[in-house]
PDB file of N, CA and C in Angstrom:
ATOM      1  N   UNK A   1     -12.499  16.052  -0.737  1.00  0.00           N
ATOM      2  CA  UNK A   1     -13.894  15.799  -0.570  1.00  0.00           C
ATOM      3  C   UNK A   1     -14.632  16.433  -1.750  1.00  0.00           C
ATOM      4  N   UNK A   2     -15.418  15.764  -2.167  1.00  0.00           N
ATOM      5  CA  UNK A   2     -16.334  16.172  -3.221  1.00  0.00           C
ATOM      6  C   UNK A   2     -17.941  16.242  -2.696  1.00  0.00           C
ATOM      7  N   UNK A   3     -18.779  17.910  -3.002  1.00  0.00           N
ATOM      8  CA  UNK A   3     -19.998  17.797  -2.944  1.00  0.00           C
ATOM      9  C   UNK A   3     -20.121  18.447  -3.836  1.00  0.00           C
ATOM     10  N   UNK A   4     -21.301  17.578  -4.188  1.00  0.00           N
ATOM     11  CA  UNK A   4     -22.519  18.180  -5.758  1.00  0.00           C
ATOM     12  C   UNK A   4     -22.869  18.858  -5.731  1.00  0.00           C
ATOM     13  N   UNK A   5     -23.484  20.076  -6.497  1.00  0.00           N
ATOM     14  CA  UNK A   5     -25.100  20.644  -6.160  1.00  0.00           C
ATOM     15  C   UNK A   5     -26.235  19.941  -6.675  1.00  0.00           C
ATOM     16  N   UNK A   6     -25.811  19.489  -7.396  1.00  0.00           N
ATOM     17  CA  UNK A   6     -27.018  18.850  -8.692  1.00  0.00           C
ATOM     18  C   UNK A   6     -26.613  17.431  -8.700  1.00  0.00           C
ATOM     19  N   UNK A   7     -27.064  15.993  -8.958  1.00  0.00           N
ATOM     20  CA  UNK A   7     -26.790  14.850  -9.138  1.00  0.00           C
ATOM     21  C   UNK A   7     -25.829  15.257 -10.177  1.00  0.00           C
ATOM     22  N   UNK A   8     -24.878  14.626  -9.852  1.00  0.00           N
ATOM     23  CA  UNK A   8     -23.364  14.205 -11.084  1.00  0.00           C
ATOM     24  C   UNK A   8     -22.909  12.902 -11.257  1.00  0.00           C
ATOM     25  N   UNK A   9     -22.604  12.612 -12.125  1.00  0.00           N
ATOM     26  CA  UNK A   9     -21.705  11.244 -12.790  1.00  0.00           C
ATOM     27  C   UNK A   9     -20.544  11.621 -12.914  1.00  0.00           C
ATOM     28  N   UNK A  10     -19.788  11.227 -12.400  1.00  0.00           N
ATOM     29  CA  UNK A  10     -17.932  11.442 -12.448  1.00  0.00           C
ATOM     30  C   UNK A  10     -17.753   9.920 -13.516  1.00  0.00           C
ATOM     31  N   UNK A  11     -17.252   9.985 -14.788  1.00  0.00           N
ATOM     32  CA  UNK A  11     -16.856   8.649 -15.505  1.00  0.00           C
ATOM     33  C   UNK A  11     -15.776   8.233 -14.995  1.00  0.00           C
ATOM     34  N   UNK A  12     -14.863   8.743 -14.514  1.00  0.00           N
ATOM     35  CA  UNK A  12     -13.314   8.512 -13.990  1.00  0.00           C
ATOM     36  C   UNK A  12     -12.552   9.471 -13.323  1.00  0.00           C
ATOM     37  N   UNK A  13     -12.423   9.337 -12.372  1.00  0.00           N
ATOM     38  CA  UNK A  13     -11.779   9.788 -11.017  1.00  0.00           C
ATOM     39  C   UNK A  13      -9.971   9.091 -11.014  1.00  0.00           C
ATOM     40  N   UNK A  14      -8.912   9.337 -11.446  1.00  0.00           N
ATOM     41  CA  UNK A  14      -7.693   8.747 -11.017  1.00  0.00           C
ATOM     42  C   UNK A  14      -6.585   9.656 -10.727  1.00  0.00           C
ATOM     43  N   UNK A  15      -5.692   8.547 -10.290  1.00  0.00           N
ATOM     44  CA  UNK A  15      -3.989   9.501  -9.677  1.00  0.00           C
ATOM     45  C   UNK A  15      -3.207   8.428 -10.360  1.00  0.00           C
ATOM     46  N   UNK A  16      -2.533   8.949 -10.526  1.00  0.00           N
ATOM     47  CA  UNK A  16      -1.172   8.288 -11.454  1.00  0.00           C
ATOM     48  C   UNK A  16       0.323   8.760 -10.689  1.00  0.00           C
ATOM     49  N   UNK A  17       0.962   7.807 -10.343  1.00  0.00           N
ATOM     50  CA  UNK A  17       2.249   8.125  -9.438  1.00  0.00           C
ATOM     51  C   UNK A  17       3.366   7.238 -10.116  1.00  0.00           C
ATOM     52  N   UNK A  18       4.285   8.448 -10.480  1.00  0.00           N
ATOM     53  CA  UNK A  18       5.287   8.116 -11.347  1.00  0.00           C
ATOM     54  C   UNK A  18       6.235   7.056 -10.152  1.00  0.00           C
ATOM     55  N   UNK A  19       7.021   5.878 -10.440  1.00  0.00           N
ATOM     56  CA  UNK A  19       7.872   5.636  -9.587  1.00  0.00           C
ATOM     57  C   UNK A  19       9.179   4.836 -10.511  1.00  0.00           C
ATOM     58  N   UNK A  20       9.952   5.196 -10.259  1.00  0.00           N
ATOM     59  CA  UNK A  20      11.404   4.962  -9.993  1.00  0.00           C
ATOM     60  C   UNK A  20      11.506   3.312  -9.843  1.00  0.00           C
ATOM     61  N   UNK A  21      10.648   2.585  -8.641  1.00  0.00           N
ATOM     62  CA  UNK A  21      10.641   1.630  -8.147  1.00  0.00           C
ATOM     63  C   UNK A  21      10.373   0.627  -9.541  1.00  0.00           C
ATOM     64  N   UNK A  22      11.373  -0.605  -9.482  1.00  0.00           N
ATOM     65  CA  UNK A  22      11.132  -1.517 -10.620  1.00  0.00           C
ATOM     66  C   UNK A  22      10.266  -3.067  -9.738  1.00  0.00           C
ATOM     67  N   UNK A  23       9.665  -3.033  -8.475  1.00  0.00           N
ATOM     68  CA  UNK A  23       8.984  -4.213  -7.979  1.00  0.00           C
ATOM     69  C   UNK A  23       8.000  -3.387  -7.391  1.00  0.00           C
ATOM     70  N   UNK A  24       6.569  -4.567  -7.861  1.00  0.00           N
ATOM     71  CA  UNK A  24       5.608  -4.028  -7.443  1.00  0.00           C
ATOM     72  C   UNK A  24       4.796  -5.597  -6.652  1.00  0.00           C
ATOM     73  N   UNK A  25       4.212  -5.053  -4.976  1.00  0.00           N
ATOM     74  CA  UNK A  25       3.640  -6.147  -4.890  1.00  0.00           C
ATOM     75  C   UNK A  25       2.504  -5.809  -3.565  1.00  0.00           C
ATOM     76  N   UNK A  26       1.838  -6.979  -3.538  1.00  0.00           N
ATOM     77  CA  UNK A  26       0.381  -6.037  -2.236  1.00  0.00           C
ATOM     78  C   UNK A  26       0.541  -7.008  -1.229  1.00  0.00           C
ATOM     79  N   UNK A  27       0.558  -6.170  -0.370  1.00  0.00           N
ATOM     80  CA  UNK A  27       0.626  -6.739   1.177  1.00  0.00           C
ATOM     81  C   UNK A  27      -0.545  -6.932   1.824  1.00  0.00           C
ATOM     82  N   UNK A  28      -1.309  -7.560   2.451  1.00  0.00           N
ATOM     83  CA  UNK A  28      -1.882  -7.295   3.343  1.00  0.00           C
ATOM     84  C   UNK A  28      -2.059  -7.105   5.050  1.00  0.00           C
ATOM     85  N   UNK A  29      -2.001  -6.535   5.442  1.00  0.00           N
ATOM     86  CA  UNK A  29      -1.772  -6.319   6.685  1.00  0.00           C
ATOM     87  C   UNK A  29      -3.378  -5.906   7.457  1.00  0.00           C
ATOM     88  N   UNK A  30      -3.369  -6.976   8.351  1.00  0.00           N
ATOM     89  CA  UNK A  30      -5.341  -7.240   9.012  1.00  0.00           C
ATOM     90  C   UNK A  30      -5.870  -6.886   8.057  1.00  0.00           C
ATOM     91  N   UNK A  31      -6.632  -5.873   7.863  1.00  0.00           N
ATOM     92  CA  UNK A  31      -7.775  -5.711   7.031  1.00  0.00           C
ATOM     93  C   UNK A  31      -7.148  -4.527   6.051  1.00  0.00           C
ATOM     94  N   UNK A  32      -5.868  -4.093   5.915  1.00  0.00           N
ATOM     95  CA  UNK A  32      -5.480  -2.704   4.943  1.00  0.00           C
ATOM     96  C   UNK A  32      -4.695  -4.227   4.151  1.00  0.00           C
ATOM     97  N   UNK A  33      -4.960  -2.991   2.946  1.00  0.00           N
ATOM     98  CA  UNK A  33      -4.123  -3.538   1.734  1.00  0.00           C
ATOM     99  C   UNK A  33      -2.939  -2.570   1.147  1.00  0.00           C
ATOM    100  N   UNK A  34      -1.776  -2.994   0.837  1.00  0.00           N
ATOM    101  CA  UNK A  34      -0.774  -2.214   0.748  1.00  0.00           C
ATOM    102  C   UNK A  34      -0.080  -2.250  -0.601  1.00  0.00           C
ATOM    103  N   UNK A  35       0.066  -1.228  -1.013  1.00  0.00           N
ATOM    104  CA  UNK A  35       0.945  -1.385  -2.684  1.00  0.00           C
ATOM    105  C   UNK A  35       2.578  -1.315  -2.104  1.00  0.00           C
ATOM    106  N   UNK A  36       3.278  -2.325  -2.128  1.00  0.00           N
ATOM    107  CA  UNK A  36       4.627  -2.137  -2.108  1.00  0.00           C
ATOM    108  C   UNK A  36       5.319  -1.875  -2.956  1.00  0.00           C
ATOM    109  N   UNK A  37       5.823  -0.908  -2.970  1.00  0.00           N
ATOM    110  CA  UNK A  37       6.717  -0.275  -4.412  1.00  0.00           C
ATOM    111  C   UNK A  37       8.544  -0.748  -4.117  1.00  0.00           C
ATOM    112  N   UNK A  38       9.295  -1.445  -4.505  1.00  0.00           N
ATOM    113  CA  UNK A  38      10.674  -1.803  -3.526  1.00  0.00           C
ATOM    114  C   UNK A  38      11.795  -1.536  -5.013  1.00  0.00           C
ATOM    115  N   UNK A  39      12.961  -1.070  -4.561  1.00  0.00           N
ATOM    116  CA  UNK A  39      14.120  -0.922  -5.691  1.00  0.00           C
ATOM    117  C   UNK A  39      15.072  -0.531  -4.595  1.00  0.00           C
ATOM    118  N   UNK A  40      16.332  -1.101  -4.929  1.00  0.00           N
ATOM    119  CA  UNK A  40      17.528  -0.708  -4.434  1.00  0.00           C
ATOM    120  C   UNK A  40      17.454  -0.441  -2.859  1.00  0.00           C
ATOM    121  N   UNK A  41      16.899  -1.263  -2.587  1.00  0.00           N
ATOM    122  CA  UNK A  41      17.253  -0.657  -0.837  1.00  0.00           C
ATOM    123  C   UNK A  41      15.709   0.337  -0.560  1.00  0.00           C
ATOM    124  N   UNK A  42      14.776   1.022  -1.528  1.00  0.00           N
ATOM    125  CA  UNK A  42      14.160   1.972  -1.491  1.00  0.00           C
ATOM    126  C   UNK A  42      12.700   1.089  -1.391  1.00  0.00           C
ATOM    127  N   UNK A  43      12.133   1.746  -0.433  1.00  0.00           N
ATOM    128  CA  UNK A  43      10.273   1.130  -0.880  1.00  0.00           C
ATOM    129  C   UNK A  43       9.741   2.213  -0.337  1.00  0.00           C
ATOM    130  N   UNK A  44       8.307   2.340  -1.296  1.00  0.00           N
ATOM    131  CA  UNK A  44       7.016   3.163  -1.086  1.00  0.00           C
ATOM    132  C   UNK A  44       5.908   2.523  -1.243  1.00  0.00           C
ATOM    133  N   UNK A  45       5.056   2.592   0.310  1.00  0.00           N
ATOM    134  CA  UNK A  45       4.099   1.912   0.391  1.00  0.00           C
ATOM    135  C   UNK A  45       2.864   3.211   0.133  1.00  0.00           C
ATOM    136  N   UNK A  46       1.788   2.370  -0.857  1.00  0.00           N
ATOM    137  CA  UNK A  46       0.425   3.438  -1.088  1.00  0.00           C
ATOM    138  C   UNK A  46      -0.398   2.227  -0.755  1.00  0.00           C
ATOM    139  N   UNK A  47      -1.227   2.960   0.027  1.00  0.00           N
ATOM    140  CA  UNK A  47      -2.797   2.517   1.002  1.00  0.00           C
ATOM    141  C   UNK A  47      -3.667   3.665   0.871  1.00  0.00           C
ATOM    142  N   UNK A  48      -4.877   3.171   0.205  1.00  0.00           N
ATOM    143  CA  UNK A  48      -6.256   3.791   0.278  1.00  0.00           C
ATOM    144  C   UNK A  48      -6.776   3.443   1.286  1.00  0.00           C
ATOM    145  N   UNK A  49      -6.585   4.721   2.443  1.00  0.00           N
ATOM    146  CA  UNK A  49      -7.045   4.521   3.987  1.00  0.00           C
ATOM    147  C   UNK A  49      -8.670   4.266   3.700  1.00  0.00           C
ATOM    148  N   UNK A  50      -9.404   4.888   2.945  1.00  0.00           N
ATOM    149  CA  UNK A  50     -10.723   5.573   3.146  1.00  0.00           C
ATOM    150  C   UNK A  50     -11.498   5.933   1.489  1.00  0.00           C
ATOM    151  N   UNK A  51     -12.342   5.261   1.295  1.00  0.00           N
ATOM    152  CA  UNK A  51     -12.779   5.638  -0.406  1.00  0.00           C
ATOM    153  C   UNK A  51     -14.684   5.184  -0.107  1.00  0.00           C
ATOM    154  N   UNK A  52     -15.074   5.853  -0.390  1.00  0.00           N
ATOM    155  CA  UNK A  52     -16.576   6.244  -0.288  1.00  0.00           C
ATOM    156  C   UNK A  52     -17.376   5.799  -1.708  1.00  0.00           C
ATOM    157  N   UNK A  53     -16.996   5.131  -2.562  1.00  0.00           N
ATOM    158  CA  UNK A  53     -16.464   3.987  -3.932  1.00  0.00           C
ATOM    159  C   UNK A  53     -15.123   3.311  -4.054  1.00  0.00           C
ATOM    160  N   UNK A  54     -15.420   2.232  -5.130  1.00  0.00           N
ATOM    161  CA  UNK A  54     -14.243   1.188  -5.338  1.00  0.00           C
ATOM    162  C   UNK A  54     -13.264   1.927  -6.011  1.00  0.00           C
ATOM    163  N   UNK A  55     -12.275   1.169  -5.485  1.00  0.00           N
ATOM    164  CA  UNK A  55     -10.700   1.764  -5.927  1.00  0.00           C
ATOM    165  C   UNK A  55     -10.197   1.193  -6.947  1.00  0.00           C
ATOM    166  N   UNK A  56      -9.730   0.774  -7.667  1.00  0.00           N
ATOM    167  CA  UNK A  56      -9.120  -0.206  -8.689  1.00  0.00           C
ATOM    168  C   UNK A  56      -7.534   0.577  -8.672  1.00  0.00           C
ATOM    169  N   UNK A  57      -6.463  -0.536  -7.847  1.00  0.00           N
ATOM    170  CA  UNK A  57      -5.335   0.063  -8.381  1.00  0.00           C
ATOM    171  C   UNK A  57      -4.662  -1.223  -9.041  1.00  0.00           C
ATOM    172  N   UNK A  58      -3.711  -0.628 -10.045  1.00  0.00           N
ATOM    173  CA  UNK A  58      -2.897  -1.209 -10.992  1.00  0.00           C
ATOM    174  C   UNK A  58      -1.886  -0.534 -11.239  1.00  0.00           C
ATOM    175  N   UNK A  59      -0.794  -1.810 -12.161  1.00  0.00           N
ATOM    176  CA  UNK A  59       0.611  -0.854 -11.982  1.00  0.00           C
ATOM    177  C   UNK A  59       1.177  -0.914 -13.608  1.00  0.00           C
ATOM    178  N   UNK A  60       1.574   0.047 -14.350  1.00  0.00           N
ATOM    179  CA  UNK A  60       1.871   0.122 -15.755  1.00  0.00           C
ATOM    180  C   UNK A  60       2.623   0.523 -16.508  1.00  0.00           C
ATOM    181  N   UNK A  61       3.756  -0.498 -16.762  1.00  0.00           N
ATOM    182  CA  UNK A  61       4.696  -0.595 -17.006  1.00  0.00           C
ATOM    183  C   UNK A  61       4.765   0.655 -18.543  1.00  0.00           C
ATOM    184  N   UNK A  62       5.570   1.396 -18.139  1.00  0.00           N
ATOM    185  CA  UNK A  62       5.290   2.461 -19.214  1.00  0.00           C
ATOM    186  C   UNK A  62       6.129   2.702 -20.257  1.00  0.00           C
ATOM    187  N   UNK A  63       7.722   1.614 -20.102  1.00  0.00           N
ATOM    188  CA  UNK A  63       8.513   1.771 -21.166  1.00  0.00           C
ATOM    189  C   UNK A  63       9.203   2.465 -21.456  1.00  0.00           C
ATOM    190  N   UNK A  64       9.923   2.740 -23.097  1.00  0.00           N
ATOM    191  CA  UNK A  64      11.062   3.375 -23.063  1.00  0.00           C
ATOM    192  C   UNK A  64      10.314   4.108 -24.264  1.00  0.00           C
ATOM    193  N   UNK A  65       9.599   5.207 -24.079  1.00  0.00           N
ATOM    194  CA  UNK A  65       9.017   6.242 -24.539  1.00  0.00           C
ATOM    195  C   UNK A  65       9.233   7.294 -23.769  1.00  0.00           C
ATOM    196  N   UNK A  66       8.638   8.098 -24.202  1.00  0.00           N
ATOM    197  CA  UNK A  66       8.082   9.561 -24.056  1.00  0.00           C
ATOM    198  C   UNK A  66       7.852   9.822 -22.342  1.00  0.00           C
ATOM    199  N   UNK A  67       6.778   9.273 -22.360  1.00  0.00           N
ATOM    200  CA  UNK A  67       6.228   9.191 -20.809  1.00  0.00           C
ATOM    201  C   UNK A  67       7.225   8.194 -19.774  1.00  0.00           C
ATOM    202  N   UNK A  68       8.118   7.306 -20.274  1.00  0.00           N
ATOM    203  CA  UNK A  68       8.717   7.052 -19.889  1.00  0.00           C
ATOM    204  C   UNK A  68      10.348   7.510 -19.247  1.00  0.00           C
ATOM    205  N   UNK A  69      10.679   8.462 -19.485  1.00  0.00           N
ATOM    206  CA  UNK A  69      11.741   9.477 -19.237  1.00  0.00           C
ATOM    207  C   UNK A  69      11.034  10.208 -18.230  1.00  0.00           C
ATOM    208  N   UNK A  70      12.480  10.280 -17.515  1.00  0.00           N
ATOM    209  CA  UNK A  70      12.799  11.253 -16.424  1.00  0.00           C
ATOM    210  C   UNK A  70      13.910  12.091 -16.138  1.00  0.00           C
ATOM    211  N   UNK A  71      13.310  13.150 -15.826  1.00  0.00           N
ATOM    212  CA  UNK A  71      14.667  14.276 -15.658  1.00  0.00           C
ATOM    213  C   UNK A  71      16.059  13.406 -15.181  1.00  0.00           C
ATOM    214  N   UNK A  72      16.004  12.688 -14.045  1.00  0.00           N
ATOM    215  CA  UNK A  72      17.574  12.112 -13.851  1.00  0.00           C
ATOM    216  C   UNK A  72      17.805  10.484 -14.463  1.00  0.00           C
ATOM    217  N   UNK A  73      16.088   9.378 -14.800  1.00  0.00           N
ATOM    218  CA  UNK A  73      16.409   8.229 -14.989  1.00  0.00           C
ATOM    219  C   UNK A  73      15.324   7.763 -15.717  1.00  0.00           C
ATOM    220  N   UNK A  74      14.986   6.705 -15.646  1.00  0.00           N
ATOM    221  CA  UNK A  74      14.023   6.229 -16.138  1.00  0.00           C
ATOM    222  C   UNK A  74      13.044   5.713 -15.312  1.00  0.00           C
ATOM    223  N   UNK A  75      11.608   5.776 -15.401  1.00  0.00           N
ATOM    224  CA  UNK A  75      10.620   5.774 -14.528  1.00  0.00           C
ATOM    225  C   UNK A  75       9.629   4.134 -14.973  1.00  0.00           C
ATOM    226  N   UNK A  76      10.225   3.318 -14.859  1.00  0.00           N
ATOM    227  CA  UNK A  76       9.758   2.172 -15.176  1.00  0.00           C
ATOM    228  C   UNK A  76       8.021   1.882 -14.836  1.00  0.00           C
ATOM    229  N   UNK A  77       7.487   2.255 -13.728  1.00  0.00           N
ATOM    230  CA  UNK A  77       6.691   2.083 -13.937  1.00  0.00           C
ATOM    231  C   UNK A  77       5.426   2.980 -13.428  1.00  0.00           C
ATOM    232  N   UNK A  78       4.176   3.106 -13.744  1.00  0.00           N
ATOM    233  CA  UNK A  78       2.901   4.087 -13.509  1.00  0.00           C
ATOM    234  C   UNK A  78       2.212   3.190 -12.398  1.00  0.00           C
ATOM    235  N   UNK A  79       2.214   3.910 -10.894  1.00  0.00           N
ATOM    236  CA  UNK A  79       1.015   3.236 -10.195  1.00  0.00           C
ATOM    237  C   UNK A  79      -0.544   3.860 -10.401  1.00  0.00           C
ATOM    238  N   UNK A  80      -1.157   3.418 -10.819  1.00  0.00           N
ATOM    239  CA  UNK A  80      -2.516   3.794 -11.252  1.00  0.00           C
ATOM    240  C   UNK A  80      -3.835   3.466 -10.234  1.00  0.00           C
ATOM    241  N   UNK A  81      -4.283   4.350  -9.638  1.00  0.00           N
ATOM    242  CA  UNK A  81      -5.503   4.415  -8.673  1.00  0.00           C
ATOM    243  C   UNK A  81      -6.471   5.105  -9.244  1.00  0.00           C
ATOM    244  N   UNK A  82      -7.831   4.315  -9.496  1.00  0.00           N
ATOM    245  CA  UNK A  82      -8.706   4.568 -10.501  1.00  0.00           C
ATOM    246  C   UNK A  82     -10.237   3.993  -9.903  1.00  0.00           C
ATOM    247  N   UNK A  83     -11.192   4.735  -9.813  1.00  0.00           N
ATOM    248  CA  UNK A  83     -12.891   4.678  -9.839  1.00  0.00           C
ATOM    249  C   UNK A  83     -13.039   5.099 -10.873  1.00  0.00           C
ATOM    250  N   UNK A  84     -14.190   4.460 -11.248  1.00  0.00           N
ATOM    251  CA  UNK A  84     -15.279   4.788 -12.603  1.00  0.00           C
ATOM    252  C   UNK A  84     -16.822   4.732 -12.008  1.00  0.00           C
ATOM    253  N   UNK A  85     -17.170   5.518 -12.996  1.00  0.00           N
ATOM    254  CA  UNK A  85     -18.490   5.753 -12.621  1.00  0.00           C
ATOM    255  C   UNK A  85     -19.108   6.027 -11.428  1.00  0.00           C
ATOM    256  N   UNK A  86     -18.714   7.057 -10.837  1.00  0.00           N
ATOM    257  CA  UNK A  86     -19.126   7.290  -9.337  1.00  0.00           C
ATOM    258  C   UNK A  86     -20.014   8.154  -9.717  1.00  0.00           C
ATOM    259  N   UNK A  87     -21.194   8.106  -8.892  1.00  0.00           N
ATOM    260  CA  UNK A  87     -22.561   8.995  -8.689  1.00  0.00           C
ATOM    261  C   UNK A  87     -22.485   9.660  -7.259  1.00  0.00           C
ATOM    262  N   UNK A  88     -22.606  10.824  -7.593  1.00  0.00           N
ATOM    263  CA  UNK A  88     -22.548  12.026  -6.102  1.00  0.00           C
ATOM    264  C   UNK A  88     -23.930  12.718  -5.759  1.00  0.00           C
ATOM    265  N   UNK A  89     -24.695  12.837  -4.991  1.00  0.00           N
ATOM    266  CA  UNK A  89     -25.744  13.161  -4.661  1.00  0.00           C
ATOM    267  C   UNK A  89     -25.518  14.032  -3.861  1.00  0.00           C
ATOM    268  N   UNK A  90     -26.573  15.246  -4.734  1.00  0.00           N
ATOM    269  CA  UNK A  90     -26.395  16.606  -3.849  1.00  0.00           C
ATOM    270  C   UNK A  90     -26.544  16.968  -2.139  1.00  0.00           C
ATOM    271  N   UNK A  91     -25.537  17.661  -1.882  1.00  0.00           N
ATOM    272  CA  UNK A  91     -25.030  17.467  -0.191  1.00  0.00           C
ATOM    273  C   UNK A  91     -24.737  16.525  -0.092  1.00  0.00           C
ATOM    274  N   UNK A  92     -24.291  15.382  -0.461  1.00  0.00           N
ATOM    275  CA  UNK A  92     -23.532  14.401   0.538  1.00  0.00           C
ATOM    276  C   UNK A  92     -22.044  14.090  -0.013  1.00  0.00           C
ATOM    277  N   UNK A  93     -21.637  14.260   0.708  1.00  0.00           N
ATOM    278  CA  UNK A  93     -20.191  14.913   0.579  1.00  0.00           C
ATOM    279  C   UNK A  93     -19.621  13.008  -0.172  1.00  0.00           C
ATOM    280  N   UNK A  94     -18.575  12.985  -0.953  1.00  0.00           N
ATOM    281  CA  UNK A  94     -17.684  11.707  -1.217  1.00  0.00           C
ATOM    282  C   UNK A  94     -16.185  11.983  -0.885  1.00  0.00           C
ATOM    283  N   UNK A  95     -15.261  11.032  -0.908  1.00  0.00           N
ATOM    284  CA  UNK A  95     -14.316  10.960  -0.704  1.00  0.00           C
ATOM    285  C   UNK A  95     -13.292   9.994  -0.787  1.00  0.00           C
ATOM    286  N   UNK A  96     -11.845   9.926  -0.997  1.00  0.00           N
ATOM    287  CA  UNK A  96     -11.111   9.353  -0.940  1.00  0.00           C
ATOM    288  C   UNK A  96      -9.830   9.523  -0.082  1.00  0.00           C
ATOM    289  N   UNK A  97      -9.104   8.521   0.977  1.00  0.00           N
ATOM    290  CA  UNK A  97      -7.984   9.155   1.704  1.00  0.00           C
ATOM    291  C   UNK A  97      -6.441   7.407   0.941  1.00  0.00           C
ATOM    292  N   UNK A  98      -5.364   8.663   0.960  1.00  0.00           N
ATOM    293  CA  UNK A  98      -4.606   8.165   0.433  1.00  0.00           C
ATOM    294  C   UNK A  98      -3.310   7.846   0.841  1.00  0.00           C
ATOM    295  N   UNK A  99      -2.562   7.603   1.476  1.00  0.00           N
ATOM    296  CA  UNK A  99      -1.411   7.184   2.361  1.00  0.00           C
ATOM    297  C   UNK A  99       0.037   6.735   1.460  1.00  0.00           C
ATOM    298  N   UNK A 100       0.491   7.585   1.422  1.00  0.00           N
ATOM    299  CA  UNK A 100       2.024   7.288   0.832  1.00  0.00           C
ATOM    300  C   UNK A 100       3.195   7.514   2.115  1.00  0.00           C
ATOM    301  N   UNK A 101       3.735   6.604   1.927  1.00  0.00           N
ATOM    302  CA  UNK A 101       4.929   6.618   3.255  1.00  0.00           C
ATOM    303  C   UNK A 101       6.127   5.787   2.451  1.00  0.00           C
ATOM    304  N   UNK A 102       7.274   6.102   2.848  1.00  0.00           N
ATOM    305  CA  UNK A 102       8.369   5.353   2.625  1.00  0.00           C
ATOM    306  C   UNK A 102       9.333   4.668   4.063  1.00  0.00           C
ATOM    307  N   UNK A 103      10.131   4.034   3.638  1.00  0.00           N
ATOM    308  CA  UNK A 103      11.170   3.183   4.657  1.00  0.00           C
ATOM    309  C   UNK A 103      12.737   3.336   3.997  1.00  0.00           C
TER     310      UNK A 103
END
């Protein structure tokens, strides 16, 4: 939860989640939207339960660099959850809720 004291401009608010997983795809289920992350038998689903501004997620393929290495493998790709430009007004609290689960 985020509160101000003073009016603030946040330019960019994000989370970046390294994954392993080489398929990426969105589910919807009633009214939630779901990032399916799937490899080998393995999936991780991320859902923005709750965001008090827009979410923008995307997924980014990060290659065979630098950022791309991992202690045991290679991390094919970046899930990226990202607001811009959010305005917070003093006392009123903002927020984002975030849901990672696997199967």
């Amino acid at each position: 939860m985020l509160i101000a004291s003073t009016p603030l401009k946040i330019r960019r608010l994000w989370l970046a989640i390294p994954i392993r997983n080489n398929h990426s795809e969105t589910v919807e289920l009633g009214n939630a939207r779901i990032e399916r992350l799937t490899s080998n038998g393995t999936t991780l689903d991320v859902q923005v339960k709750h965001a008090d501004w827009p979410v923008q997620v995307s997924a980014y393929a990060i290659g065979d660099d630098s950022l791309g290495r991992g202690d045991r493998a290679a991390i094919p790709l970046r899930l990226i959850l990202e607001s811009k430009s959010i305005f917070l007004t003093p006392g009123l609290p903002g927020s984002w809720g975030i849901t990672l689960s696997t199967q």
